[in-house]
Structure formats: structure tokens, C-alpha cells
N, C-alpha and C. Protein backbone atom coordinates (compact mmCIF):
# COMPACT_ATOMS: atom_id res chain seq x y z
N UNK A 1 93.09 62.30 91.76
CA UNK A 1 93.32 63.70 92.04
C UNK A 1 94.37 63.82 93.13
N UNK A 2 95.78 64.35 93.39
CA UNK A 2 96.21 65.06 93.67
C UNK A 2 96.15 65.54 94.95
N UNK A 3 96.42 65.31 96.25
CA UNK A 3 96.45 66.51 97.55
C UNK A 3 97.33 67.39 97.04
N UNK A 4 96.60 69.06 97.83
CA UNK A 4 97.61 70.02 97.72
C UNK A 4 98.62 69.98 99.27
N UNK A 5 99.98 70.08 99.10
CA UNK A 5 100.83 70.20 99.79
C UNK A 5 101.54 71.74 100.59
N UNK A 6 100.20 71.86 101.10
CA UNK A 6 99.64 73.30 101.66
C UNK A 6 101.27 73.59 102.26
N UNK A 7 102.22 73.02 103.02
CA UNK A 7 103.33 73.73 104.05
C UNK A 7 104.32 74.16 102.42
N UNK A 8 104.36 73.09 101.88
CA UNK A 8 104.99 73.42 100.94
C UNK A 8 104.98 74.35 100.01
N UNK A 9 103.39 74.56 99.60
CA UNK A 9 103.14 76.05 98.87
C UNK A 9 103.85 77.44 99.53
N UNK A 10 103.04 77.17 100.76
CA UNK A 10 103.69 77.90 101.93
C UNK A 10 104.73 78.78 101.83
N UNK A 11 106.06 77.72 101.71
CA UNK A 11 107.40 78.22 101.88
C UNK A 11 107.68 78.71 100.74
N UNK A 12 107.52 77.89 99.73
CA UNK A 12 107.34 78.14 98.37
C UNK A 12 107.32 80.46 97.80
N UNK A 13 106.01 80.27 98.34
CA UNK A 13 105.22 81.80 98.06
C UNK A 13 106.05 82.54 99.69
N UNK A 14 106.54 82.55 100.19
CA UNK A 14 107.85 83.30 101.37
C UNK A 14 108.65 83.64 100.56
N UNK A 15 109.33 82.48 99.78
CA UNK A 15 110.46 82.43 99.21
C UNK A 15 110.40 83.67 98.23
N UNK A 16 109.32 83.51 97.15
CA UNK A 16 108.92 84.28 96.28
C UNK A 16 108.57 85.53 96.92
N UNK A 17 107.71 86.04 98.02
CA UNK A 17 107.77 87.25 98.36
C UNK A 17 108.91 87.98 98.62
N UNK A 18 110.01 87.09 99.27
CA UNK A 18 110.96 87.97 99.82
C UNK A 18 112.25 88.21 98.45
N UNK A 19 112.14 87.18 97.62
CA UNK A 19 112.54 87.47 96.51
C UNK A 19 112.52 88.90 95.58
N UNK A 20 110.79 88.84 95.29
CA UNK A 20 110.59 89.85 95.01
C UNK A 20 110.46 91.15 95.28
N UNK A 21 110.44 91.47 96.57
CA UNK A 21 111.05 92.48 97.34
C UNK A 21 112.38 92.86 97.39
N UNK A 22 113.11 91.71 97.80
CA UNK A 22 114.70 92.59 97.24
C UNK A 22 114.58 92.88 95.73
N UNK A 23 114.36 92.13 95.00
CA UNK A 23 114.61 92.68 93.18
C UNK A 23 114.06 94.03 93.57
N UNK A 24 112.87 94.43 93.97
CA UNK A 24 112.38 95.71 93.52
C UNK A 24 113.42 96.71 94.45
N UNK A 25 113.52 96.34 96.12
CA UNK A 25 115.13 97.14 96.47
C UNK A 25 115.68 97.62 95.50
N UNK A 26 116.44 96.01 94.76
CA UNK A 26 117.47 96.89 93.61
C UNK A 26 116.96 97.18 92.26
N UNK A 27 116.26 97.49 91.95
CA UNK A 27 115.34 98.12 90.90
C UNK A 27 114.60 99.14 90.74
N UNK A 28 114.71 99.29 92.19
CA UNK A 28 113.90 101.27 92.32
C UNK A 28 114.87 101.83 91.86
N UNK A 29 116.41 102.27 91.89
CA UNK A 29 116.36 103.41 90.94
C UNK A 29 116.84 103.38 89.61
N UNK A 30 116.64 102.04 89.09
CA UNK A 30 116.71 101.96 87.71
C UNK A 30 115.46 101.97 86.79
N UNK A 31 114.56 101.43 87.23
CA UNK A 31 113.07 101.53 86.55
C UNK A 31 111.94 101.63 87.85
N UNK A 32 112.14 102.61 87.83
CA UNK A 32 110.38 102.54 89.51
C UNK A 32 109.36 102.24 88.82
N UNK A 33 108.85 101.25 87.71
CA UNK A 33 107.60 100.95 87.42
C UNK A 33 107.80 99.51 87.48
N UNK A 34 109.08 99.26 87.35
CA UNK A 34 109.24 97.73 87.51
C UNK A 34 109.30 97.20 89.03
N UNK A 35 109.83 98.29 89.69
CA UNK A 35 110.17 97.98 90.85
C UNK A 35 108.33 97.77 91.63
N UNK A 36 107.69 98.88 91.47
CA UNK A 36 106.36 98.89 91.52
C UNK A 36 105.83 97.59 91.31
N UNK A 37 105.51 96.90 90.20
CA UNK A 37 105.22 95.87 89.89
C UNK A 37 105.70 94.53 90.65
N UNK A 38 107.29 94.88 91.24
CA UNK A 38 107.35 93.13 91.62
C UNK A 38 106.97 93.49 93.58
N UNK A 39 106.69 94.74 93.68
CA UNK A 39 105.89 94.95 95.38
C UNK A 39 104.75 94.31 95.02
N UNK A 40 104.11 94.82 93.81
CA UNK A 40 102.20 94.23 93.35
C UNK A 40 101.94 92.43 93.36
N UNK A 41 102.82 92.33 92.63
CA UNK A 41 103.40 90.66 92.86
C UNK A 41 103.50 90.09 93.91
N UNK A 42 104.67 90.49 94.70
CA UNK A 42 104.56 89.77 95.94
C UNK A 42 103.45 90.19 96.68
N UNK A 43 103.16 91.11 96.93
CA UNK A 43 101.20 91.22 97.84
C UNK A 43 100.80 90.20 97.24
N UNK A 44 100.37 89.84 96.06
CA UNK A 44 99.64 88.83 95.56
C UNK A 44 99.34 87.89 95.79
N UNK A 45 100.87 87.35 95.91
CA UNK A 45 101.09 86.18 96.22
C UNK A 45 100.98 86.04 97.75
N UNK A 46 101.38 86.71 97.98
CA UNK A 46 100.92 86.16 99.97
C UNK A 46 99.85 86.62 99.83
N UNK A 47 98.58 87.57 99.48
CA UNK A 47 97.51 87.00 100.22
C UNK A 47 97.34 85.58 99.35
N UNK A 48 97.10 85.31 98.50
CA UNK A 48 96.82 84.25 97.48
C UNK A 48 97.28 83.17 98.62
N UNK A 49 98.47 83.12 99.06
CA UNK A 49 99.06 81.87 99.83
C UNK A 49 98.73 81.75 101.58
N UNK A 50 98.43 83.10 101.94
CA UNK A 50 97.50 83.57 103.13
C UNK A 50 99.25 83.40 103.79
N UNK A 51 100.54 84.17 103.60
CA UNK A 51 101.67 84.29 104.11
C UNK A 51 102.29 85.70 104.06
N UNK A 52 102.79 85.86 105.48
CA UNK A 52 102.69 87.24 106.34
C UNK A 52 104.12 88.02 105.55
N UNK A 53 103.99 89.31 105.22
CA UNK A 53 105.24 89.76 104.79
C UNK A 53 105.33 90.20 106.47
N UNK A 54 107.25 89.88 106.29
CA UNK A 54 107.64 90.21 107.30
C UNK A 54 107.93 91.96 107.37
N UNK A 55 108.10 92.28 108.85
CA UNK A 55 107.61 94.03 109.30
C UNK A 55 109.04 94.26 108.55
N UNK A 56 110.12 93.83 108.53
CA UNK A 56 111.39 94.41 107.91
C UNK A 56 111.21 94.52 106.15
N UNK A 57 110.19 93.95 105.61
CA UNK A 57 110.29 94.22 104.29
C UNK A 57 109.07 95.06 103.99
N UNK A 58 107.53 94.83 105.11
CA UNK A 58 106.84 95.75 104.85
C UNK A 58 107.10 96.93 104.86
N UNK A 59 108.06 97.64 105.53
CA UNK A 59 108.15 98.85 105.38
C UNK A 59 109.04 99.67 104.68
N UNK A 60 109.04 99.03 103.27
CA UNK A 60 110.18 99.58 102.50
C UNK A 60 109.17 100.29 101.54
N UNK A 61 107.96 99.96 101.20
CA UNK A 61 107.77 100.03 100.26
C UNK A 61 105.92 101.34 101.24
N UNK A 62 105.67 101.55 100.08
CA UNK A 62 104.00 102.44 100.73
C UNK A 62 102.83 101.35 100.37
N UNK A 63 102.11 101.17 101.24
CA UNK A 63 100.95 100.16 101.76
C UNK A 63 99.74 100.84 100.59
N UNK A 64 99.58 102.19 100.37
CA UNK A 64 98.57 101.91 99.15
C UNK A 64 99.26 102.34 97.78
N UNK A 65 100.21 102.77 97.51
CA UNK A 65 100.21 102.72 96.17
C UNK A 65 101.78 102.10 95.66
N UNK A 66 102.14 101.01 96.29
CA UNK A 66 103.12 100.14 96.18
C UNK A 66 104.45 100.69 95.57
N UNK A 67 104.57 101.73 95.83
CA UNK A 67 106.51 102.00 95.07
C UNK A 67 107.30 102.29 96.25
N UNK A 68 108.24 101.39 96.09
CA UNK A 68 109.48 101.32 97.11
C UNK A 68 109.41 102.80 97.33
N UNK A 69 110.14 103.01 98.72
CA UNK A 69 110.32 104.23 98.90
C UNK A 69 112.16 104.35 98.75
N UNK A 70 112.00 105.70 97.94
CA UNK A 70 113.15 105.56 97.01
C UNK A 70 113.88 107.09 97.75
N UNK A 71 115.19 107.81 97.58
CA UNK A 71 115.43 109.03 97.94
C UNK A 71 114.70 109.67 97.56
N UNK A 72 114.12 110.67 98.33
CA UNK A 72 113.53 112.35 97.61
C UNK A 72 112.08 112.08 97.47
N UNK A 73 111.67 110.88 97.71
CA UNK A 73 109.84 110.08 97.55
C UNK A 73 109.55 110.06 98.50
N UNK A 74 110.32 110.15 100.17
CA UNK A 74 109.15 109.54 101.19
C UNK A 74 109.91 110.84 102.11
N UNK A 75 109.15 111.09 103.34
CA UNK A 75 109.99 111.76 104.44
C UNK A 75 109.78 111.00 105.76
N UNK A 76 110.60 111.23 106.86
CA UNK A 76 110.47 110.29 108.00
C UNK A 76 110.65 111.12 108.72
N UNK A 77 109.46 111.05 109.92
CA UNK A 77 109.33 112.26 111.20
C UNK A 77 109.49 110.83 111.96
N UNK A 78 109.61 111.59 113.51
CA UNK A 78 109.52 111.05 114.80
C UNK A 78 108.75 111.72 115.78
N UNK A 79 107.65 111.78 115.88
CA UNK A 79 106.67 112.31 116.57
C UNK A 79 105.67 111.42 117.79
N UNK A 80 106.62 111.85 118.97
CA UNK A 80 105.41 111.55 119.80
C UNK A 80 105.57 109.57 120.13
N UNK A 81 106.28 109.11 120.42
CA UNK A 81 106.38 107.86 120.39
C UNK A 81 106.36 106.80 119.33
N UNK A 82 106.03 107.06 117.89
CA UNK A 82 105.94 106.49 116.67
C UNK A 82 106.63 107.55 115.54
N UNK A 83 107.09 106.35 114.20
CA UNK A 83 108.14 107.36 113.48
C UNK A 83 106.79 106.93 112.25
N UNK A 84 106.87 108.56 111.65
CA UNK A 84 105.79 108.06 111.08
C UNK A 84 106.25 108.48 109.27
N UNK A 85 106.07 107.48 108.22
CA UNK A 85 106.82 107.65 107.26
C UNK A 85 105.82 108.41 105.81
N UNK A 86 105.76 109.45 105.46
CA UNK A 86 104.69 110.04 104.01
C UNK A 86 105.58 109.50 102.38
N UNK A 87 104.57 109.52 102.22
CA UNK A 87 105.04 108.43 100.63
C UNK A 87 104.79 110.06 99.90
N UNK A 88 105.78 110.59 99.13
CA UNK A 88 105.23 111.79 98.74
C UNK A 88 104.48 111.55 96.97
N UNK A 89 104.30 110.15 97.12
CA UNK A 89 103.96 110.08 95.50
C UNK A 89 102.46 110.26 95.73
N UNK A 90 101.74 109.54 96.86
CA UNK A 90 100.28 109.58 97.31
C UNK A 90 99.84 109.93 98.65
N UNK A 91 100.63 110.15 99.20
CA UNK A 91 100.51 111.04 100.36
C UNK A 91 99.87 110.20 101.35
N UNK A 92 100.19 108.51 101.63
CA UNK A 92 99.72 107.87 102.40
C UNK A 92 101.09 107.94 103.61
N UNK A 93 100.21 108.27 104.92
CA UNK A 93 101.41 108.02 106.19
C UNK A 93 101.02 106.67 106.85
N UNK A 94 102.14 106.01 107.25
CA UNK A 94 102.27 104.61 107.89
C UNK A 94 102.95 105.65 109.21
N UNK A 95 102.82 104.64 110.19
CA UNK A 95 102.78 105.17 111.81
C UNK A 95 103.30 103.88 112.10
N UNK A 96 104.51 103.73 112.39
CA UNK A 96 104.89 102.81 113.59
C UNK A 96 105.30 103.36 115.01
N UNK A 97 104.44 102.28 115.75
CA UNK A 97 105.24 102.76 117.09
C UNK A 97 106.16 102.09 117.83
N UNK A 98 107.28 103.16 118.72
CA UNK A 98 108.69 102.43 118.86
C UNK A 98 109.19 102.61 120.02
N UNK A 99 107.79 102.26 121.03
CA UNK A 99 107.72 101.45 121.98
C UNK A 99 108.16 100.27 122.57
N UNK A 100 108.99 99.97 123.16
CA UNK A 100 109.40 98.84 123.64
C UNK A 100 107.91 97.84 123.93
N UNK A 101 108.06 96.39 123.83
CA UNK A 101 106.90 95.61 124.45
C UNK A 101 106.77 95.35 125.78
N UNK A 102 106.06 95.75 126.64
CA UNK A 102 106.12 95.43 128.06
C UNK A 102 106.07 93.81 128.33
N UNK A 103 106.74 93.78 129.67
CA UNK A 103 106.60 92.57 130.16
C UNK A 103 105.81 92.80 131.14
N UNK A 104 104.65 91.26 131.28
CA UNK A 104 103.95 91.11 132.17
C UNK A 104 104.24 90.71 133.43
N UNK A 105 105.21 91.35 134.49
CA UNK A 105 105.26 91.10 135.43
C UNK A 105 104.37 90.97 136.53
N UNK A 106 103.78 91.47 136.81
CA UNK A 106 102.32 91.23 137.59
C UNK A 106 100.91 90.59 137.20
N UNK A 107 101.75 89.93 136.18
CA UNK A 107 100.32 88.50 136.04
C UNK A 107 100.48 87.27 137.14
N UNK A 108 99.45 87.02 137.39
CA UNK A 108 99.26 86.08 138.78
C UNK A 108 99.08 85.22 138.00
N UNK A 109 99.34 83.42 138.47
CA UNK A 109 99.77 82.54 137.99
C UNK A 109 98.16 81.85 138.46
């Protein structure tokens, strides 16, 4: 039997997420059901591979009902320290906040 070559799956299923995220980029406005489908895909596969989509590609797309956000589908406010984005297909809002990270200057050694 075989070891699995866990780093290698790894990179493997990255590769493939971020893959499939740009295709669906350029595929939202030619078919948004396809484009839909290769967001469903890559979720898949990273949890399946337990590998993190990165914050620059998570937020292209809406967290519950997976279609890129395309012109005239999403709106983007800035309210209050976080920009917060509505998917107008399901009406889910994502909230980022755009806060700088503090530094811990007054941690004692």
C-alpha cells in the first residue's frame, strides 16, 4: 500500500482552487451557471484538501450562494470602518473590516 503524499496533494488542490477561480472570473459573463459551478468546485476541493482560499479570491465571489459577483449583481457600501458587499441574487452581506492591524508596541518582553 502506498503513503499518501499529503504536501503534495496540498499544492496540488491550491493550484486547482486558484485555477478555478480565475476560469469562473472569466466566465461570469459568458455563462453564470458555469461560472457558479467552477466557485462550487473549488470550495470542494479545499475543504476536501483542508487548503485556505486566499482573502483576494474569497471575495470575488458570495459565500452562500456561490456566483461570482458580476456588474449589476452585488452593491458595495462603506460603512462605519468595514466595506460591506450584498450579493443581490440572495441577499447575503459579507463585512470586511479595513482597519489597519495594530502593532504591539507595549508588550513587555
Amino acid at each position: 500500500m502506498l503513503k499518501r503524499d499529503k504536501k503534495r496533494e496540498s499544492r496540488i488542490a491550491k493550484e486547482r482552487v486558484f485555477y478555478l477561480i480565475k476560469r469562473a472570473e472569466e466566465w461570469k459573463n459568458v455563462d453564470y451557471e458555469l461560472a457558479r459551478r467552477y466557485v462550487e468546485l473549488a470550495k470542494r476541493i479545499a475543504m476536501r484538501y483542508r487548503v485556505r482560499i486566499p482573502k483576494e479570491l474569497k471575495i470575488t465571489y458570495c459565500k452562500r450562494c456561490l456566483y461570482p459577483y458580476k456588474a449589476g449583481k452585488f452593491r458595495v457600501r462603506v460603512c462605519k470602518g468595514r466595506i460591506i458587499i450584498r450579493c443581490l441574487n440572495c441577499g447575503f452581506e459579507r463585512r470586511i473590516p479595513i482597519r489597519p492591524k495594530r502593532l504591539n508596541s507595549n508588550r513587555k518582553l
